[in-house]
N, C-alpha and C. Protein backbone atom coordinates (compact mmCIF):
# COMPACT_ATOMS: atom_id res chain seq x y z
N UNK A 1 126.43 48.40 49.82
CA UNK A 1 125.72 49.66 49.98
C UNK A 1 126.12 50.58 48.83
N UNK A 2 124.93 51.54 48.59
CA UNK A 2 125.71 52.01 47.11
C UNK A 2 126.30 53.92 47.55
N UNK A 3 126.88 53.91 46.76
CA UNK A 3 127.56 55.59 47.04
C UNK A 3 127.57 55.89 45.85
N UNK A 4 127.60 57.71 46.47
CA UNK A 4 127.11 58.65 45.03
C UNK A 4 128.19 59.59 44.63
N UNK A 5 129.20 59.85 43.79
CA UNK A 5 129.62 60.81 43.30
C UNK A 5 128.72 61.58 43.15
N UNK A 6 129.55 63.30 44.08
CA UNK A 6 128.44 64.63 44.13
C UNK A 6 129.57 65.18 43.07
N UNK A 7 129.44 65.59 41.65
CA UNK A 7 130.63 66.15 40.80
C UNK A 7 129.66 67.32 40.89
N UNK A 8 130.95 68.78 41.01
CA UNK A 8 130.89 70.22 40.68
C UNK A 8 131.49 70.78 39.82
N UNK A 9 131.42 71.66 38.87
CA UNK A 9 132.46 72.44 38.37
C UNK A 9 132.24 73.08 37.59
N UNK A 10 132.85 74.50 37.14
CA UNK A 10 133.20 75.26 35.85
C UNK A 10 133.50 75.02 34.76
N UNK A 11 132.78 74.65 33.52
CA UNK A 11 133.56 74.41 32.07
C UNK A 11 134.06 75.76 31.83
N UNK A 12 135.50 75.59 31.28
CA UNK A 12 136.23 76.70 30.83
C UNK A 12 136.53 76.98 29.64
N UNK A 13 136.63 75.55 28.84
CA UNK A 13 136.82 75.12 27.38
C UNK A 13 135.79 74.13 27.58
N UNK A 14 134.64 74.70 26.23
CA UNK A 14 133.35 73.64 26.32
C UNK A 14 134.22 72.81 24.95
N UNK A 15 134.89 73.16 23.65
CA UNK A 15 135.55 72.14 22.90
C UNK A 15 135.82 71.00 23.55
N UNK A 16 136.95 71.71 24.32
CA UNK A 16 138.05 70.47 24.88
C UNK A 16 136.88 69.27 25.99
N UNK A 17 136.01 69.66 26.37
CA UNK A 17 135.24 69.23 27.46
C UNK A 17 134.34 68.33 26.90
N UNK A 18 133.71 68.75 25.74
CA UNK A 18 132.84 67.93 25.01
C UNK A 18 133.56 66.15 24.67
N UNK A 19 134.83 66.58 24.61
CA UNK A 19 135.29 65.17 24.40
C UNK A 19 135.54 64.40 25.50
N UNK A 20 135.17 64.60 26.76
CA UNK A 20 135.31 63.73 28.07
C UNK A 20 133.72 63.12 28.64
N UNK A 21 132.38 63.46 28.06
CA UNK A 21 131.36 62.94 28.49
C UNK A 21 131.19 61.33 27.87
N UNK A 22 131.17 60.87 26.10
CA UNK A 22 131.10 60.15 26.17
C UNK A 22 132.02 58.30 26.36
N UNK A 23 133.24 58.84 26.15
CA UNK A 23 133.97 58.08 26.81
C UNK A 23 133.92 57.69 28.08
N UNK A 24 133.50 58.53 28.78
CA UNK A 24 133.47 58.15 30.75
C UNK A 24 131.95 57.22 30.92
N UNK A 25 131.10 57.75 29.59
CA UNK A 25 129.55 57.12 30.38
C UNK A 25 129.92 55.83 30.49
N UNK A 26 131.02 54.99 29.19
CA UNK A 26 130.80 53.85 28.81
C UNK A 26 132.03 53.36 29.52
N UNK A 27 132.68 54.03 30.52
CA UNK A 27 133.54 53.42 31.30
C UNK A 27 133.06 53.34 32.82
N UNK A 28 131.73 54.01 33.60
CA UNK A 28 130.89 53.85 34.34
C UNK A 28 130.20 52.55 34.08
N UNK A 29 129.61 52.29 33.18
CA UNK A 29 128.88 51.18 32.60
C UNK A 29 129.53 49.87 32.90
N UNK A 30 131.16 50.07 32.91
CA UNK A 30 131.95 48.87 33.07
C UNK A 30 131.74 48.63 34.91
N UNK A 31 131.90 49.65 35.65
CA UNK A 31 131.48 49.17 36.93
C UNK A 31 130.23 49.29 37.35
N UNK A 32 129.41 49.43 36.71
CA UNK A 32 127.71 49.30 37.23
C UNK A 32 127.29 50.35 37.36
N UNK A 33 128.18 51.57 37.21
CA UNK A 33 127.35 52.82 37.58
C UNK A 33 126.41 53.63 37.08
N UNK A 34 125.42 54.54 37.21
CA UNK A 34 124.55 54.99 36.66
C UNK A 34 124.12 56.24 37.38
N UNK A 35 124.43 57.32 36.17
CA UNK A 35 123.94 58.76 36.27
C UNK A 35 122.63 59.18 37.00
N UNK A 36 122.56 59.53 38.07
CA UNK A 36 121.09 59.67 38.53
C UNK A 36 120.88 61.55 37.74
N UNK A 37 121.84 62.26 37.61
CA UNK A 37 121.23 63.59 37.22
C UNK A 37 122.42 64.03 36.53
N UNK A 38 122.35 64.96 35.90
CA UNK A 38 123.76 65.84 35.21
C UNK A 38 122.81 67.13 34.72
N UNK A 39 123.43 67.77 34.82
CA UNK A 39 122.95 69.27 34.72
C UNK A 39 123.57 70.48 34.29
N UNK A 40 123.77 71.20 33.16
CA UNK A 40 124.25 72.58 33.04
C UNK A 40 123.43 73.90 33.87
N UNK A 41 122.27 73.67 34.13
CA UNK A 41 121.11 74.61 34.64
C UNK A 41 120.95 74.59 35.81
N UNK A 42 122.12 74.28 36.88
CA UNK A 42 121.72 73.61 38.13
C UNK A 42 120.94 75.08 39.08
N UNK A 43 119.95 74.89 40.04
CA UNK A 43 119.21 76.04 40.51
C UNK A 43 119.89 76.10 41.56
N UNK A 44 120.80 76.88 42.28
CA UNK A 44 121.13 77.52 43.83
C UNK A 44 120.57 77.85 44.64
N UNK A 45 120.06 76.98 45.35
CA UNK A 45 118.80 77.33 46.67
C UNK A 45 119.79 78.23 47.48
N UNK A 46 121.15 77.96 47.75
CA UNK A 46 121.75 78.55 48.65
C UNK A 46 122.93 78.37 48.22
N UNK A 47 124.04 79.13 48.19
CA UNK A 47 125.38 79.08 47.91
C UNK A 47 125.41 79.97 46.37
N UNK A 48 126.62 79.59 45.32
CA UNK A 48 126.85 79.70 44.06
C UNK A 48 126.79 78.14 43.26
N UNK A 49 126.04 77.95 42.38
CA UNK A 49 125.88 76.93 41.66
C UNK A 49 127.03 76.79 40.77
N UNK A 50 127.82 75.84 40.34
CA UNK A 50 128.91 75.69 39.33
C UNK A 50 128.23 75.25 38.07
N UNK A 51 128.90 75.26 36.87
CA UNK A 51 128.09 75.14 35.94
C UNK A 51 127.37 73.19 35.35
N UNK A 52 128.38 72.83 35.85
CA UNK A 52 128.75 71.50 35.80
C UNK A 52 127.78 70.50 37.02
N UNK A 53 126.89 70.30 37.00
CA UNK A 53 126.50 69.58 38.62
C UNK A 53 126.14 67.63 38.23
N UNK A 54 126.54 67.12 39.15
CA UNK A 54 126.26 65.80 38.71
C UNK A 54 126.11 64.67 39.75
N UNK A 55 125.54 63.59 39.70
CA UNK A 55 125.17 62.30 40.68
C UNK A 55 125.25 61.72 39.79
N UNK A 56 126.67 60.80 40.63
CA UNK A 56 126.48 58.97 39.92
C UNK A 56 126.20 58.38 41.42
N UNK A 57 125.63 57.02 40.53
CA UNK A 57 125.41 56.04 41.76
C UNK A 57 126.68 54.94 41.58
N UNK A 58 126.56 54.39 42.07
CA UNK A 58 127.60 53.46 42.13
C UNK A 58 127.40 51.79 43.26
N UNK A 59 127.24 50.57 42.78
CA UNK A 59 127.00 49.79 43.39
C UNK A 59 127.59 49.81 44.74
N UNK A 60 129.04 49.96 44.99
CA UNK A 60 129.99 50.14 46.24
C UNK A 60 130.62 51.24 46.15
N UNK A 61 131.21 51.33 47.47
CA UNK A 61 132.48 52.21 47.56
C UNK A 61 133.69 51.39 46.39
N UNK A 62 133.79 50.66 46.52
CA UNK A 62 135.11 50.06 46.14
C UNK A 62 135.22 49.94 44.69
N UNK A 63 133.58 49.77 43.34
CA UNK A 63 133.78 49.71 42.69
C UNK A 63 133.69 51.54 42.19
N UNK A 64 133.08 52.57 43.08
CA UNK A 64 133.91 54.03 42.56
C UNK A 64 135.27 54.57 42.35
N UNK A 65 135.70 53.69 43.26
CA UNK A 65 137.28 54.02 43.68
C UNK A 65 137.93 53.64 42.46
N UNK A 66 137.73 52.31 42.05
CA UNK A 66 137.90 51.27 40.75
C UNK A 66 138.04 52.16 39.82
N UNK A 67 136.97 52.80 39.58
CA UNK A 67 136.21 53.52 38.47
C UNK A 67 137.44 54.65 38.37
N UNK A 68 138.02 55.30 39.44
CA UNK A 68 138.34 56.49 39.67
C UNK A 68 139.89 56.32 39.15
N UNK A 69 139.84 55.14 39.59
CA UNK A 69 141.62 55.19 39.37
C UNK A 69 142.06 53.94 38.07
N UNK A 70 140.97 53.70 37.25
CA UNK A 70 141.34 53.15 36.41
C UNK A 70 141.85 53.78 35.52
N UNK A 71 143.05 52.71 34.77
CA UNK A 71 143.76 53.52 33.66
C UNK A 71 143.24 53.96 32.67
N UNK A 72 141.98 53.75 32.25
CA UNK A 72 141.33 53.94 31.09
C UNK A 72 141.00 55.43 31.76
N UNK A 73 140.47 56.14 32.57
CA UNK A 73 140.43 56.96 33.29
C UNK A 73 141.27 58.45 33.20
N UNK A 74 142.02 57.76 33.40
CA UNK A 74 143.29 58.85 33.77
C UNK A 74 143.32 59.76 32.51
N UNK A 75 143.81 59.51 31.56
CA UNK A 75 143.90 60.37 30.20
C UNK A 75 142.04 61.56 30.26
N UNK A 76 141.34 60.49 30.71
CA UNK A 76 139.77 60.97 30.66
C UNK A 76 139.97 62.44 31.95
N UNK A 77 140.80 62.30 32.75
CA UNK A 77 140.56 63.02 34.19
C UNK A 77 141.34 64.31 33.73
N UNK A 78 142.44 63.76 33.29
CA UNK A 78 143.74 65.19 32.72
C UNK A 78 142.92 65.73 31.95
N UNK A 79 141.75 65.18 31.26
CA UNK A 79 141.41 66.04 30.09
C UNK A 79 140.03 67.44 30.68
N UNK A 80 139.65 66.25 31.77
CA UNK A 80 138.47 67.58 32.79
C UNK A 80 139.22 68.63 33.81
N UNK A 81 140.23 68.06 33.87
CA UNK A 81 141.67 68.82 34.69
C UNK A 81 141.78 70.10 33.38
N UNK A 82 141.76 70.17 32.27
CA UNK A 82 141.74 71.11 31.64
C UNK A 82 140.99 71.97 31.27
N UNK A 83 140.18 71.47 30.94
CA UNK A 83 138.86 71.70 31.13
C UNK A 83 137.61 72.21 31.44
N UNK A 84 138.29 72.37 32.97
CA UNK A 84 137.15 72.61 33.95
C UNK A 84 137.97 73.65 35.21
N UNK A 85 136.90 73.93 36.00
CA UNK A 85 137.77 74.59 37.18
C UNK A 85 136.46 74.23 38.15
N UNK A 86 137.50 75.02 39.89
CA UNK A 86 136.60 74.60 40.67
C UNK A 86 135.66 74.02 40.80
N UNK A 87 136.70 72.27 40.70
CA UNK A 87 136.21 71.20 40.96
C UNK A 87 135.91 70.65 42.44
N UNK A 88 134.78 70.03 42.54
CA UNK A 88 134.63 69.48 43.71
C UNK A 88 133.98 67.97 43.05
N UNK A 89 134.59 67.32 43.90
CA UNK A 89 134.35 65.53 43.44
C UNK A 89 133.89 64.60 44.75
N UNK A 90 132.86 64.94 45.49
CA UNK A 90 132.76 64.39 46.79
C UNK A 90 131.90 62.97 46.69
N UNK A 91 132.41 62.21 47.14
CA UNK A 91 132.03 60.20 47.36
C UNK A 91 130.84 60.65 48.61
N UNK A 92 129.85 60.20 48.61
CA UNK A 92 128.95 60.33 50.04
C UNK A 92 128.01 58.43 49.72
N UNK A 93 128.02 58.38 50.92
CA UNK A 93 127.26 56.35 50.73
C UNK A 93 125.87 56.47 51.37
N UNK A 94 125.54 56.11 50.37
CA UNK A 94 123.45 55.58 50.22
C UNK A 94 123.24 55.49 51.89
N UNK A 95 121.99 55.63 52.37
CA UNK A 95 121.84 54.89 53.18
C UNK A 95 120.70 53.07 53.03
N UNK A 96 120.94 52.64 53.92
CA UNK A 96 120.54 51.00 53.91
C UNK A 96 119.22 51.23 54.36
């Protein structure tokens, strides 16, 4: 069944930030995943919009998790950890 990273957040440093998009696409790619949207312009029907909005798909749960905690990763995550603010990173699964 496939699941979607819901990514949120604030760029704070667009420099430092610019260097974490294309390294990650091509480490998604290694587990099958694929960007359904990414957005700087996101519209707020309701709430506050963050600047950052995003959907991946992902074949499984298990190969996001993969994705998440791979070492190639990590250096990539510290660097949106800087990056960015009020982050929200929520896993939600497709339905069948």
């Amino acid at each position: 069944m496939p699941v979607y990273y819901i990514n949120s957040y604030d760029i704070i440093n667009e420099e430092e930030y610019a260097k974490y998009g294309p390294p990650v696409i091509q480490l998604l790619h290694k587990y099958g995943a694929e960007v359904l949207a990414s957005d700087l312009r996101a519209n707020a029907v309701e709430g506050t919009a963050k600047r950052m909005n995003a959907i991946i798909k992902f074949p499984s749960e298990a190969a996001a998790l993969q994705c998440y905690h791979d070492p190639e990763y990590q250096p990539l995550k510290a660097l949106r950890w800087r990056s960015t603010d009020n982050c929200s990173m929520i896993l939600v699964h497709g339905q069948e």
